[in-house]
PDB file of N, CA and C in Angstrom:
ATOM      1  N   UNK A   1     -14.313  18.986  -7.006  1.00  0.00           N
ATOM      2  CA  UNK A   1     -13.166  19.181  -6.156  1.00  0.00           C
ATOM      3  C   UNK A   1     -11.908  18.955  -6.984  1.00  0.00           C
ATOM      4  N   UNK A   2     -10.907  19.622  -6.839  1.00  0.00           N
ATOM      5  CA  UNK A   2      -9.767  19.695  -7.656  1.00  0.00           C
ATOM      6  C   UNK A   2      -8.911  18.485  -7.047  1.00  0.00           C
ATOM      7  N   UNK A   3      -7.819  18.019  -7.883  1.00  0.00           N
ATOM      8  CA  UNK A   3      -7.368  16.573  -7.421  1.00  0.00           C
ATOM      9  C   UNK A   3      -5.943  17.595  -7.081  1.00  0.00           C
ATOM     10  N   UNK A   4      -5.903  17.031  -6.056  1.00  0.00           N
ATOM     11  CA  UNK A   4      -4.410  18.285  -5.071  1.00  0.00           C
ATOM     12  C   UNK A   4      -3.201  16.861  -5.684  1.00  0.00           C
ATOM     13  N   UNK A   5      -3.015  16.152  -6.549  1.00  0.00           N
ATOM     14  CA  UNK A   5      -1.950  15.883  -6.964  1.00  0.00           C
ATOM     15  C   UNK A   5      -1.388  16.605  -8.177  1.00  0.00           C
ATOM     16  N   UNK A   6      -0.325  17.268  -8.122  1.00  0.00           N
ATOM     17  CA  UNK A   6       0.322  17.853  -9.021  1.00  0.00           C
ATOM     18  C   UNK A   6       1.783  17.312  -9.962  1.00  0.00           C
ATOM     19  N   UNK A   7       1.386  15.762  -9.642  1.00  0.00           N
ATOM     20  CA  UNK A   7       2.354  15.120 -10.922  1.00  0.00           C
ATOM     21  C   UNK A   7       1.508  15.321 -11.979  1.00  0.00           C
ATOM     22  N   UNK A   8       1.861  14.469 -13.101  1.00  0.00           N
ATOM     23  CA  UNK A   8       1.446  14.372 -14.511  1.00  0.00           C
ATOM     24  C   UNK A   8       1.385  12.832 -14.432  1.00  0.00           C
ATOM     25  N   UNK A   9       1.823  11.896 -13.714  1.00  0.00           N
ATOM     26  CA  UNK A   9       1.801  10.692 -13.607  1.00  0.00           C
ATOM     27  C   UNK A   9       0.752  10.329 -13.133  1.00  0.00           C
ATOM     28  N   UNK A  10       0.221  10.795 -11.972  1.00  0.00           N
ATOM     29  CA  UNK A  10      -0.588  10.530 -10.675  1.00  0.00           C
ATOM     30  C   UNK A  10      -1.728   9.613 -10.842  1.00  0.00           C
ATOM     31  N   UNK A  11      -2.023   9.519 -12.139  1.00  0.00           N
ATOM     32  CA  UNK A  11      -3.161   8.426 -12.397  1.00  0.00           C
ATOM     33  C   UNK A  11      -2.697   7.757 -13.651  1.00  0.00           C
ATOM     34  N   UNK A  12      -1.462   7.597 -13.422  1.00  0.00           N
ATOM     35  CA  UNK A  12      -1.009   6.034 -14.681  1.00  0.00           C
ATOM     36  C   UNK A  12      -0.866   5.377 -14.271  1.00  0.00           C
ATOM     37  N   UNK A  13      -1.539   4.496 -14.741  1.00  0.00           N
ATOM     38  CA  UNK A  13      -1.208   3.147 -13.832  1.00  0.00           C
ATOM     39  C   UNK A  13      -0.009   2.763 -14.182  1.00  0.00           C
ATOM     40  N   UNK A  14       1.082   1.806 -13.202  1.00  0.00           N
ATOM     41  CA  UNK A  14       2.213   1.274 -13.618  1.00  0.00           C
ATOM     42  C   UNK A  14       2.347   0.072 -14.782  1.00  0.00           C
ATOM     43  N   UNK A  15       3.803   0.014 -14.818  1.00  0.00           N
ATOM     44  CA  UNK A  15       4.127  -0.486 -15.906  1.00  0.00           C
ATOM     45  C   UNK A  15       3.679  -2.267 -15.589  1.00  0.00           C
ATOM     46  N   UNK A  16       4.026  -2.678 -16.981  1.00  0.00           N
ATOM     47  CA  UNK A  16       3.573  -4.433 -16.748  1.00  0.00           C
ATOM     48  C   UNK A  16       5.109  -5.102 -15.676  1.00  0.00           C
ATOM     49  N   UNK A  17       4.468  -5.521 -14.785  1.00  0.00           N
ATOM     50  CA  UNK A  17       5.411  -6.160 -13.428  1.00  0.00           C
ATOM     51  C   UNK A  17       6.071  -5.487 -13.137  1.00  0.00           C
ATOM     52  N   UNK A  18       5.808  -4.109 -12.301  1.00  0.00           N
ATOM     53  CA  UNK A  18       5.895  -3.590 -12.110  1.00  0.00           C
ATOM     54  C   UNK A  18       5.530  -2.674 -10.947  1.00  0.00           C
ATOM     55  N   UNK A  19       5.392  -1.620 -10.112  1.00  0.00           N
ATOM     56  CA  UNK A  19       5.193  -0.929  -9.249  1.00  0.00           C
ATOM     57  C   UNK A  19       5.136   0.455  -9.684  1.00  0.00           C
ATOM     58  N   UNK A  20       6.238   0.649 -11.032  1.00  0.00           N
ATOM     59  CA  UNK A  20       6.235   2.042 -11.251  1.00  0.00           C
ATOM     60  C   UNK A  20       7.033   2.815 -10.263  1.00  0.00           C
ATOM     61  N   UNK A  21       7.065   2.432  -9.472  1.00  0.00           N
ATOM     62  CA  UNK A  21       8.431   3.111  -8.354  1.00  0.00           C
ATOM     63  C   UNK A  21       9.854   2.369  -8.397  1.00  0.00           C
ATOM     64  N   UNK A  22      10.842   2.887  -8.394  1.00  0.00           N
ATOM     65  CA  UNK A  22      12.081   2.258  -8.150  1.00  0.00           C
ATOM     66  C   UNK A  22      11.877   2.107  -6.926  1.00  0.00           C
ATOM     67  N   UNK A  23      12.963   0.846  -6.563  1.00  0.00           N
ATOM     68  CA  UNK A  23      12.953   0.354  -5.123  1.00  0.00           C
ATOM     69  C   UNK A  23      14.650   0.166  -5.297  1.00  0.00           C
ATOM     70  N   UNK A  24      14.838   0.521  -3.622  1.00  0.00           N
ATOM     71  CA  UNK A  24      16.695   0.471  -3.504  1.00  0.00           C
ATOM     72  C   UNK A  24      17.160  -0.806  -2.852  1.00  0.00           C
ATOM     73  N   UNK A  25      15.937  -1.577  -1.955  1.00  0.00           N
ATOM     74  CA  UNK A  25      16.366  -2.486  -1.412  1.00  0.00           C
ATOM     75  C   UNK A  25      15.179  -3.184  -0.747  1.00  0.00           C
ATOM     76  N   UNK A  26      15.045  -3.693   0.322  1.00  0.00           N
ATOM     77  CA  UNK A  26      14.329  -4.863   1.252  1.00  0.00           C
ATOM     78  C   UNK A  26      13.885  -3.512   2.296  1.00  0.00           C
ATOM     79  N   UNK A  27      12.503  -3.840   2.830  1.00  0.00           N
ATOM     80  CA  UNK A  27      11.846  -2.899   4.145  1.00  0.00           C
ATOM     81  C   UNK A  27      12.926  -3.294   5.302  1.00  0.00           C
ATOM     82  N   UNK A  28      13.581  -1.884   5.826  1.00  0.00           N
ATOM     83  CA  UNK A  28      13.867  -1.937   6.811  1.00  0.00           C
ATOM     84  C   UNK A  28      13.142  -1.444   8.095  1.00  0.00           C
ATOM     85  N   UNK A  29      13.349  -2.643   9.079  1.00  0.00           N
ATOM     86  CA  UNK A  29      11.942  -2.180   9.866  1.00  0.00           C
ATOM     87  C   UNK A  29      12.547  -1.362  10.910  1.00  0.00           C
ATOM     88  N   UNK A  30      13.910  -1.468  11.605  1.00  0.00           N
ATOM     89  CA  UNK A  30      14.751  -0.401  12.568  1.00  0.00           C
ATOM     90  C   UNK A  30      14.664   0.629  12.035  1.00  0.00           C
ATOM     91  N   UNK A  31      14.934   1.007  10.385  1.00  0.00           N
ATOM     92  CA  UNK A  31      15.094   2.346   9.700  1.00  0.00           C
ATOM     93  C   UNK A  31      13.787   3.287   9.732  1.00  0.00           C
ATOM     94  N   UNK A  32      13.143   2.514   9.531  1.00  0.00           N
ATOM     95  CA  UNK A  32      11.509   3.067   9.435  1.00  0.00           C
ATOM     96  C   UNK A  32      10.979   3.407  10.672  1.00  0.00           C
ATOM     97  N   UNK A  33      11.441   2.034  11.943  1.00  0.00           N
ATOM     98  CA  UNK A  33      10.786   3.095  12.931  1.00  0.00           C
ATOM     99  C   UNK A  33      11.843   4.175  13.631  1.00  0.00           C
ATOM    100  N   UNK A  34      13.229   4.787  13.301  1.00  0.00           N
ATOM    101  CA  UNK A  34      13.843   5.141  13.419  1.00  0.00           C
ATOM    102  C   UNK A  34      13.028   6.966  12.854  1.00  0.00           C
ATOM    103  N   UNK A  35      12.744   6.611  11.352  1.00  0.00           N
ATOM    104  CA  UNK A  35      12.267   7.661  10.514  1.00  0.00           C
ATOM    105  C   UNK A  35      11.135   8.237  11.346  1.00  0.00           C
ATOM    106  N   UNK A  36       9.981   7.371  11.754  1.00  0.00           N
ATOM    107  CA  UNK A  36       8.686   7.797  12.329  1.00  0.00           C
ATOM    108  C   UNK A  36       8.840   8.566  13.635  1.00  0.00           C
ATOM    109  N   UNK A  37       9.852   8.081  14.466  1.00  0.00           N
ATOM    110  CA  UNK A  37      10.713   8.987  15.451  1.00  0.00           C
ATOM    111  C   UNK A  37      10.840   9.927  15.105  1.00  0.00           C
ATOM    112  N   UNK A  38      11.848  10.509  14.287  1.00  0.00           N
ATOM    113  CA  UNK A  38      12.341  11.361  13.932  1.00  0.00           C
ATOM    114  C   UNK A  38      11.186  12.319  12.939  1.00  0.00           C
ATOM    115  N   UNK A  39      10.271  11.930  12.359  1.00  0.00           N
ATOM    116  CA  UNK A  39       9.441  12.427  11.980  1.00  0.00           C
ATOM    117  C   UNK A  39       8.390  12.847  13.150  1.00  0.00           C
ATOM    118  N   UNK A  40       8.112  12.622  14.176  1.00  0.00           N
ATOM    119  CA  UNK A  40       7.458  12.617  15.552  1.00  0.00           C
ATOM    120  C   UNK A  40       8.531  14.300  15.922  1.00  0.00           C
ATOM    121  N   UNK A  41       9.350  14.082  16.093  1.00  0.00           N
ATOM    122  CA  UNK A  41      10.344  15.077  16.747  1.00  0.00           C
ATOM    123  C   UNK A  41      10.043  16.012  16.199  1.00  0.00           C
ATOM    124  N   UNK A  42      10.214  15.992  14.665  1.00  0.00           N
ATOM    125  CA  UNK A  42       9.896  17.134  13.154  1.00  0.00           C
ATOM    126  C   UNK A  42       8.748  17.823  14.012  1.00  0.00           C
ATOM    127  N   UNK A  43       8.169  17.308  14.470  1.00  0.00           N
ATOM    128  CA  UNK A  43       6.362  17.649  14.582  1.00  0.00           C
ATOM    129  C   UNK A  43       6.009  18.610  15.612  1.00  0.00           C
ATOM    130  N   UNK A  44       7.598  18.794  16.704  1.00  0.00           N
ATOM    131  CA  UNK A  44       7.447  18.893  17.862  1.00  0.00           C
ATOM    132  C   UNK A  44       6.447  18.101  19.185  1.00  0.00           C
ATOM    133  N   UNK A  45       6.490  16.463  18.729  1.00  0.00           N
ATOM    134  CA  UNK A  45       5.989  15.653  19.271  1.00  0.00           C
ATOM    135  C   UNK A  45       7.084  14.733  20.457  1.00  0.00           C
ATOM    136  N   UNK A  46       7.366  14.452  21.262  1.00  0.00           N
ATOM    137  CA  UNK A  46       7.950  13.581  21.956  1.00  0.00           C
ATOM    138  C   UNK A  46       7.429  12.389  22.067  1.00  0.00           C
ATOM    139  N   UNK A  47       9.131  11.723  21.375  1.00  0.00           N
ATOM    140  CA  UNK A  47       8.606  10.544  20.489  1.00  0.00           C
ATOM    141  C   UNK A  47       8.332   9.246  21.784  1.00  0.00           C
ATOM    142  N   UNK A  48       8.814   9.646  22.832  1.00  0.00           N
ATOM    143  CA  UNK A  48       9.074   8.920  23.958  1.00  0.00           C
ATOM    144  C   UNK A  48       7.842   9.023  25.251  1.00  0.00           C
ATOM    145  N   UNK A  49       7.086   9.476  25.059  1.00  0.00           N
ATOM    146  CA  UNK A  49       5.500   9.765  25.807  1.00  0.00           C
ATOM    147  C   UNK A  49       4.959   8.859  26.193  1.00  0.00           C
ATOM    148  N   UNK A  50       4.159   8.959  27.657  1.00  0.00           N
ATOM    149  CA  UNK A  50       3.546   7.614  27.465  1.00  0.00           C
ATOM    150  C   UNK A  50       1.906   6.942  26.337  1.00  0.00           C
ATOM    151  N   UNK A  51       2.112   7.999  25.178  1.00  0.00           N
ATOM    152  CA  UNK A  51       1.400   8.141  24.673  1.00  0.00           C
ATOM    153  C   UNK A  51       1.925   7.927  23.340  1.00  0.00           C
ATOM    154  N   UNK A  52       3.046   7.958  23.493  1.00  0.00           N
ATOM    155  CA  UNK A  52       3.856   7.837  21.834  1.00  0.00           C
ATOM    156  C   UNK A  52       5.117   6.910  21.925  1.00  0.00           C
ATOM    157  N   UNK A  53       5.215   6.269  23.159  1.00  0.00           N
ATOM    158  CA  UNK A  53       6.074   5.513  23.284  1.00  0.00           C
ATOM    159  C   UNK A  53       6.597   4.300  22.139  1.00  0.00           C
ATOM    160  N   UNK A  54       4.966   3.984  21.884  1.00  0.00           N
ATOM    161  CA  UNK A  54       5.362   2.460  20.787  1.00  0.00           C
ATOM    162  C   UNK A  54       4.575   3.218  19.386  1.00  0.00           C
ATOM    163  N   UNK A  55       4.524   4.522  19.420  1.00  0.00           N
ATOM    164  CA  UNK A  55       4.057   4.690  18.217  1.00  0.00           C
ATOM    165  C   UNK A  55       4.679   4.058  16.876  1.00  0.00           C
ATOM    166  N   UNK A  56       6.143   4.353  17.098  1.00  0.00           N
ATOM    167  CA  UNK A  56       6.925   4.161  15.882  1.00  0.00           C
ATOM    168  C   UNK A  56       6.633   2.689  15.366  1.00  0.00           C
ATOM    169  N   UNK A  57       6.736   1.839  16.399  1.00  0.00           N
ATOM    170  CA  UNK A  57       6.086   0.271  16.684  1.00  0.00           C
ATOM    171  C   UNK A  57       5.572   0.118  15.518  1.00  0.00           C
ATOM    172  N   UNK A  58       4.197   0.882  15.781  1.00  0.00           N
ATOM    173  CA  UNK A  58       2.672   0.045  15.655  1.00  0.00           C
ATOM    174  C   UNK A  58       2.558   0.913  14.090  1.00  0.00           C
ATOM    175  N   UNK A  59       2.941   2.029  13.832  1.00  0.00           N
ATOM    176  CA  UNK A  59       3.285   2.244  12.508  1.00  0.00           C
ATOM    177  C   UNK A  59       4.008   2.007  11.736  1.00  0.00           C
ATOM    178  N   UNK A  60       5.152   1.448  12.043  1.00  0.00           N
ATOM    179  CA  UNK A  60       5.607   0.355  11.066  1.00  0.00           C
ATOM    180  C   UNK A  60       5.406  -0.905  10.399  1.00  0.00           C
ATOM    181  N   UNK A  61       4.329  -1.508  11.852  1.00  0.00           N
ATOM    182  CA  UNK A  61       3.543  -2.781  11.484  1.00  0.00           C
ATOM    183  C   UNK A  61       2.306  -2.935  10.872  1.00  0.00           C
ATOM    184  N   UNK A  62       1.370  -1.571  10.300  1.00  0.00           N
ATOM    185  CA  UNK A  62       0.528  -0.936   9.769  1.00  0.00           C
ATOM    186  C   UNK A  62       1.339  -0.749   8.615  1.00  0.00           C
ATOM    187  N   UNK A  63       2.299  -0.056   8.218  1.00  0.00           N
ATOM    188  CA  UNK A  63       3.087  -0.025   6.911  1.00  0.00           C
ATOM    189  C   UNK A  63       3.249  -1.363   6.217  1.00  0.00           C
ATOM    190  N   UNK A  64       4.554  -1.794   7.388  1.00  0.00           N
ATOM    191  CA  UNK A  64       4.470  -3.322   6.692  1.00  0.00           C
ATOM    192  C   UNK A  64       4.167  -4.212   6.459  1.00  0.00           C
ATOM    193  N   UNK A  65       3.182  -4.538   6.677  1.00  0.00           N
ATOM    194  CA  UNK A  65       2.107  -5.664   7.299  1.00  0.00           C
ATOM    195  C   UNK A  65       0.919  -5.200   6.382  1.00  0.00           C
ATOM    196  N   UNK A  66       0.436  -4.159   6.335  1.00  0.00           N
ATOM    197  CA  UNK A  66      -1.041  -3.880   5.832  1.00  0.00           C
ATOM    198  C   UNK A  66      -0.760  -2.954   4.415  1.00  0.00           C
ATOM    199  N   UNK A  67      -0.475  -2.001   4.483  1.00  0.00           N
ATOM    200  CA  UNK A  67      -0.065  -1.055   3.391  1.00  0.00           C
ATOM    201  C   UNK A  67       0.894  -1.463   2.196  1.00  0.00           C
ATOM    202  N   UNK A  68       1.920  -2.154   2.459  1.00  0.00           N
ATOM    203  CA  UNK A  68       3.056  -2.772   1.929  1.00  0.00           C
ATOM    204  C   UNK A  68       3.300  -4.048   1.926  1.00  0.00           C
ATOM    205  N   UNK A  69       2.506  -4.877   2.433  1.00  0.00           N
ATOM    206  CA  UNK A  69       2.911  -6.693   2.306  1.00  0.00           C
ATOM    207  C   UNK A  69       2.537  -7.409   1.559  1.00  0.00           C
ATOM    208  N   UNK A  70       1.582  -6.627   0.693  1.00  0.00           N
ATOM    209  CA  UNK A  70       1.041  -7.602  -0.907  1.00  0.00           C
ATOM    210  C   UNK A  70       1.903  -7.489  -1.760  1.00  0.00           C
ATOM    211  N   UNK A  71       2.740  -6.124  -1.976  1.00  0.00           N
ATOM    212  CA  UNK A  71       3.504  -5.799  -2.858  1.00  0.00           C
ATOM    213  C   UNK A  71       4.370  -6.859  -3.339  1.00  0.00           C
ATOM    214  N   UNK A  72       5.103  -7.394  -2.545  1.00  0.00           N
ATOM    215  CA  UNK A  72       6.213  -8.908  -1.890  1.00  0.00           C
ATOM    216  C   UNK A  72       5.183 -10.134  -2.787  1.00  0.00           C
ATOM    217  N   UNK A  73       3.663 -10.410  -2.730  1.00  0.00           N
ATOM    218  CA  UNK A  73       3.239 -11.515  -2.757  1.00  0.00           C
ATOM    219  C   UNK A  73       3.199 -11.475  -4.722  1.00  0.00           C
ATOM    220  N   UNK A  74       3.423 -12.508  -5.010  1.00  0.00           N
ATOM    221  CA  UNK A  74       3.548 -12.691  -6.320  1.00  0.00           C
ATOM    222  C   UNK A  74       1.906 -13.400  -6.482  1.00  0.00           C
ATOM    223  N   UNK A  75       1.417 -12.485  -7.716  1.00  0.00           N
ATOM    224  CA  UNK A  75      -0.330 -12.409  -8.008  1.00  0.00           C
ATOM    225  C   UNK A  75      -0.434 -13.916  -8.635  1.00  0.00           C
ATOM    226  N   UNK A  76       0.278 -14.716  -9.293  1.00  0.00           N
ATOM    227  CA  UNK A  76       0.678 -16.303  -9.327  1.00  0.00           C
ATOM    228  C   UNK A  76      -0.051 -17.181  -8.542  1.00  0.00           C
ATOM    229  N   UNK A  77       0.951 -16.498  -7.288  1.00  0.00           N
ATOM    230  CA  UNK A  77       1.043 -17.316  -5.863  1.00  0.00           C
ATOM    231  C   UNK A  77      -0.527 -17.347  -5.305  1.00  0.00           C
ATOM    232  N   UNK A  78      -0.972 -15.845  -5.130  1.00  0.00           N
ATOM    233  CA  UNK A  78      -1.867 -15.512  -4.243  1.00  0.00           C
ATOM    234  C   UNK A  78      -3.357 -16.200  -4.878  1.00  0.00           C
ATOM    235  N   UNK A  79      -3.649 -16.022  -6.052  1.00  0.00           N
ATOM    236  CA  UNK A  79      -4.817 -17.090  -7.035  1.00  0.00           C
ATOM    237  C   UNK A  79      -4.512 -18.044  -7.020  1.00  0.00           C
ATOM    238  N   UNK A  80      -3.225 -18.822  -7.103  1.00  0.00           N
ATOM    239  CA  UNK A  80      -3.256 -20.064  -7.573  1.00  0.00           C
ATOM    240  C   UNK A  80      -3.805 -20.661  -9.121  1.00  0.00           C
ATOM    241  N   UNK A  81      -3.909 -21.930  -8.623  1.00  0.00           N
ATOM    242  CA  UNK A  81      -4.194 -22.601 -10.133  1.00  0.00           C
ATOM    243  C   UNK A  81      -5.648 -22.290 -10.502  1.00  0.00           C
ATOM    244  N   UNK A  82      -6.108 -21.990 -12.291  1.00  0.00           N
ATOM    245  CA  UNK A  82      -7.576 -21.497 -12.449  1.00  0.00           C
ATOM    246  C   UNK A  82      -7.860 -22.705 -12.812  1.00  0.00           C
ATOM    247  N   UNK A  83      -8.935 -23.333 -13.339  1.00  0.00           N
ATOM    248  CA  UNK A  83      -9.695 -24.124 -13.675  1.00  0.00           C
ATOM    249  C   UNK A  83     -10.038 -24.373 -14.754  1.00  0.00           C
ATOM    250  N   UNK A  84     -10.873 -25.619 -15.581  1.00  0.00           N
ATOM    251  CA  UNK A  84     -11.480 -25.159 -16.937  1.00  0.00           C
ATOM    252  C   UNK A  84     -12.744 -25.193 -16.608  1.00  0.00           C
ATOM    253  N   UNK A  85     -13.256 -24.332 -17.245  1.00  0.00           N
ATOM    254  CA  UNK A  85     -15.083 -23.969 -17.091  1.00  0.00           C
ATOM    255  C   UNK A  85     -15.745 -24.014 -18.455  1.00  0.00           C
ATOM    256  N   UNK A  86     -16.755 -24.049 -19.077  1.00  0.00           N
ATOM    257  CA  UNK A  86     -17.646 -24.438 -20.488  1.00  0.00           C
ATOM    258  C   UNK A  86     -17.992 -23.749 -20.564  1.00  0.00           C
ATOM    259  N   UNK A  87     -18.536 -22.821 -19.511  1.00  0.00           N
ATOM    260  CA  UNK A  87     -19.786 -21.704 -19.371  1.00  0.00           C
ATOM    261  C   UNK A  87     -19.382 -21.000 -20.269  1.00  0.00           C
ATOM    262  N   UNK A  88     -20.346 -19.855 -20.794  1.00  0.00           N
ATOM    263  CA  UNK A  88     -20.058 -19.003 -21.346  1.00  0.00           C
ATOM    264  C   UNK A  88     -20.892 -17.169 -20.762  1.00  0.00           C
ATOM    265  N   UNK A  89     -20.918 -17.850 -19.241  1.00  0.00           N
ATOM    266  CA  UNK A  89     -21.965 -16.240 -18.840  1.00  0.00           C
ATOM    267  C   UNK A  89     -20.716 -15.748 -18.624  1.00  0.00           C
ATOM    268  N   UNK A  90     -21.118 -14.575 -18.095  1.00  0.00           N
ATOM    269  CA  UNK A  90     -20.267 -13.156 -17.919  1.00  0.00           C
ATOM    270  C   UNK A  90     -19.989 -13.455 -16.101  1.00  0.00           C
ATOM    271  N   UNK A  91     -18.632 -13.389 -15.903  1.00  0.00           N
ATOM    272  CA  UNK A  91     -18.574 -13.228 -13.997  1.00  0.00           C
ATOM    273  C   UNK A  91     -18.438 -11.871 -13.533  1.00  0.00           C
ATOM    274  N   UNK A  92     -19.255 -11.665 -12.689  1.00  0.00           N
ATOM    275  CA  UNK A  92     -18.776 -10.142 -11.787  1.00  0.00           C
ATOM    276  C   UNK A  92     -18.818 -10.313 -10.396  1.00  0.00           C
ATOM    277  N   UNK A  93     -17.448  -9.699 -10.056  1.00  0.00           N
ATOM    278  CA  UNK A  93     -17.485  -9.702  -8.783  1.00  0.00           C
ATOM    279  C   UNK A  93     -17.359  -8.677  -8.216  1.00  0.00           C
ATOM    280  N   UNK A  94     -18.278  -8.537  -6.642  1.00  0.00           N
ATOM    281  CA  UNK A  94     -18.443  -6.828  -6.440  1.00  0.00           C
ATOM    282  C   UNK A  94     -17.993  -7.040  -5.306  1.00  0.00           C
ATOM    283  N   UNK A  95     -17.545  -5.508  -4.539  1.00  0.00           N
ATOM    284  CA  UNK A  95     -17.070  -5.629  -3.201  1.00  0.00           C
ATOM    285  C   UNK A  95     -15.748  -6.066  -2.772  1.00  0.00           C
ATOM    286  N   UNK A  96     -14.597  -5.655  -3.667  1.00  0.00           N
ATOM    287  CA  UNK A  96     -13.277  -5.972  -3.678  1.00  0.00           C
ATOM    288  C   UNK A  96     -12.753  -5.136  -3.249  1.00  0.00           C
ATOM    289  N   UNK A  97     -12.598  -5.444  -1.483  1.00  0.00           N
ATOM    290  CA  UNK A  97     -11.588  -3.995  -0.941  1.00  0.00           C
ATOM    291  C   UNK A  97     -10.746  -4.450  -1.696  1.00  0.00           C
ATOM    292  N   UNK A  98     -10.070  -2.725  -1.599  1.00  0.00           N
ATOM    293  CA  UNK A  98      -8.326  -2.530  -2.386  1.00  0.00           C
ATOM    294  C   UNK A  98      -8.033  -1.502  -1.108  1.00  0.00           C
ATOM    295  N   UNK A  99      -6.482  -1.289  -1.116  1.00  0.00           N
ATOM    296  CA  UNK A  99      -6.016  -0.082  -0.170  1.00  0.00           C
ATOM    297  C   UNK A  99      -4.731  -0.048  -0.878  1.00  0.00           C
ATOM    298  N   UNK A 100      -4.594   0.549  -0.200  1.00  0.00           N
ATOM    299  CA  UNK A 100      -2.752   1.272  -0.781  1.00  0.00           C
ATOM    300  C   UNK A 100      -2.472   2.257  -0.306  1.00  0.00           C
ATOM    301  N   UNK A 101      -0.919   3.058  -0.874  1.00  0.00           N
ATOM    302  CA  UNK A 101      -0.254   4.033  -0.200  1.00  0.00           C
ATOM    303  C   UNK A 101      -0.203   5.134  -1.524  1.00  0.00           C
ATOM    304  N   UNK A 102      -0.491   6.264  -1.647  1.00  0.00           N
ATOM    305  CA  UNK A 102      -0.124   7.482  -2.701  1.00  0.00           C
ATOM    306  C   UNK A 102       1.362   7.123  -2.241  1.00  0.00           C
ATOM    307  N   UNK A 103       1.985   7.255  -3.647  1.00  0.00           N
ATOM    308  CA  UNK A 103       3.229   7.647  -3.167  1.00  0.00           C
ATOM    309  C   UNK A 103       4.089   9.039  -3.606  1.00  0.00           C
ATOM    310  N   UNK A 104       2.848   9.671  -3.716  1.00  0.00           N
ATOM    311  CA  UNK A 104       3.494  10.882  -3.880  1.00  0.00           C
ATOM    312  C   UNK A 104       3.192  11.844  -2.610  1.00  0.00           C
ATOM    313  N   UNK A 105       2.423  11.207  -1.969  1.00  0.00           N
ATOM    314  CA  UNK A 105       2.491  12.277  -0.561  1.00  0.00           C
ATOM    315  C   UNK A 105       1.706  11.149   1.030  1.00  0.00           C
ATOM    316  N   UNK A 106       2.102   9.735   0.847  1.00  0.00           N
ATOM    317  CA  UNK A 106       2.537   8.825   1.613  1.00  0.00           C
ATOM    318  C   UNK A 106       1.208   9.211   2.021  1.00  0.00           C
ATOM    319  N   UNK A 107       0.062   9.198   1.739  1.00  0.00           N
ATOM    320  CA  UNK A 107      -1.412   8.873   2.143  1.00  0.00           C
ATOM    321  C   UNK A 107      -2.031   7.714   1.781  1.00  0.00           C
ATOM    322  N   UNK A 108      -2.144   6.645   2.980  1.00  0.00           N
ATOM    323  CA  UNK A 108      -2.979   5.489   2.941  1.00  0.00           C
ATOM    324  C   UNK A 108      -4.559   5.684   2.153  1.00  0.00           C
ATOM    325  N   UNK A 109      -5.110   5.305   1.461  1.00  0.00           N
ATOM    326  CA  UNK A 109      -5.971   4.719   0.418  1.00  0.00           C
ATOM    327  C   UNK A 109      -6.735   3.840   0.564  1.00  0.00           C
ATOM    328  N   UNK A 110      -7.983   3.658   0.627  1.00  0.00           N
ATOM    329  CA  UNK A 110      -8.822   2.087   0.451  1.00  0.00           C
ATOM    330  C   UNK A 110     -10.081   2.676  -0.341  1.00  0.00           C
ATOM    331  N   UNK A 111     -10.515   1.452  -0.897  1.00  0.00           N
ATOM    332  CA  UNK A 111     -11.431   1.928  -1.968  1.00  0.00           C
ATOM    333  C   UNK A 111     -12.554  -0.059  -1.741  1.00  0.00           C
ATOM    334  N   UNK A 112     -13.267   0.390  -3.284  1.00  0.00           N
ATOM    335  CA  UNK A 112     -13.846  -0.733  -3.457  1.00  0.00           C
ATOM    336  C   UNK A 112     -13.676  -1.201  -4.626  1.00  0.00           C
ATOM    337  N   UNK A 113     -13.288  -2.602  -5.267  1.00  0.00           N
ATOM    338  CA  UNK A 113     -13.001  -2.812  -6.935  1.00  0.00           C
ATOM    339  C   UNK A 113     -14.582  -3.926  -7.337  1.00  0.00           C
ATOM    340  N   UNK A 114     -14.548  -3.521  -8.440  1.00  0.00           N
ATOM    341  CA  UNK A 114     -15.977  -4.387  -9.097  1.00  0.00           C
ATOM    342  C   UNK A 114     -15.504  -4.868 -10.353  1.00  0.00           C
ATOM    343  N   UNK A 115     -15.140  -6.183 -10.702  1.00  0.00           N
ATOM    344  CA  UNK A 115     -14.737  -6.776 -11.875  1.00  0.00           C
ATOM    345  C   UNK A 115     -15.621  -7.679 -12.715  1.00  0.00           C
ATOM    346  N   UNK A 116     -15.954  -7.300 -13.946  1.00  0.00           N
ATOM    347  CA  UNK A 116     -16.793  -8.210 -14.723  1.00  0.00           C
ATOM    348  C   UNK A 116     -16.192  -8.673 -15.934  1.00  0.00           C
ATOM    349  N   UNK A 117     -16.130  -9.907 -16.410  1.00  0.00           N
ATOM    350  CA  UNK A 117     -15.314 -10.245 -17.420  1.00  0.00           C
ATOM    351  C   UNK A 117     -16.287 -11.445 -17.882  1.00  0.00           C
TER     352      UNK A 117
END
């Protein structure tokens, strides 16, 4: 299957501390669900339904909250302090959800990571 991304970037990983994306400022959460509205409308959707009423809501709190709230957490913070160990076996650990956002065409992502060191 052909990979439908047509950067040249699309599989570099970013730079060291980093994201690889410029950022202009702090998540705005009025702006965003403002956008999802207005992206609803784009669609010929009525953003105001009793079916789409809190959409903008509940997709912003899926953005920010799930998709976007690790970004903020400093990888420091989130491990904490390591330990000293003697051993000398090999560790692997399997079964490491990951998720994320493409940001070249704003498609949510989840996968599985397997680390051995």
């Amino acid at each position: 299957m052909a990979d439908a991304c047509d950067h040249d970037d699309c599989h570099t990983p970013p730079g060291s501390g980093s994201l690889g994306i410029p950022q202009v400022g702090t998540f705005d959460p009025a702006a965003f669900e403002r956008a999802v509205n207005a992206m609803l409308v784009a669609c010929g959707i009525a953003p105001d339904s009793v079916h789409t009423g809190r959409t903008a809501e509940r997709v912003r709190e899926l953005w920010q909250k799930r998709l976007l709230g690790g970004y903020a957490i400093e990888p420091a913070v989130a491990l904490g302090e390591g330990f000293a160990d003697d051993r000398d076996d090999m560790v692997v650990v399997r079964g490491i959800a990951v998720h994320g956002v493409c940001p070249h065409h704003l498609v949510p992502f989840r996968g599985v990571a397997h680390v051995a060191y």
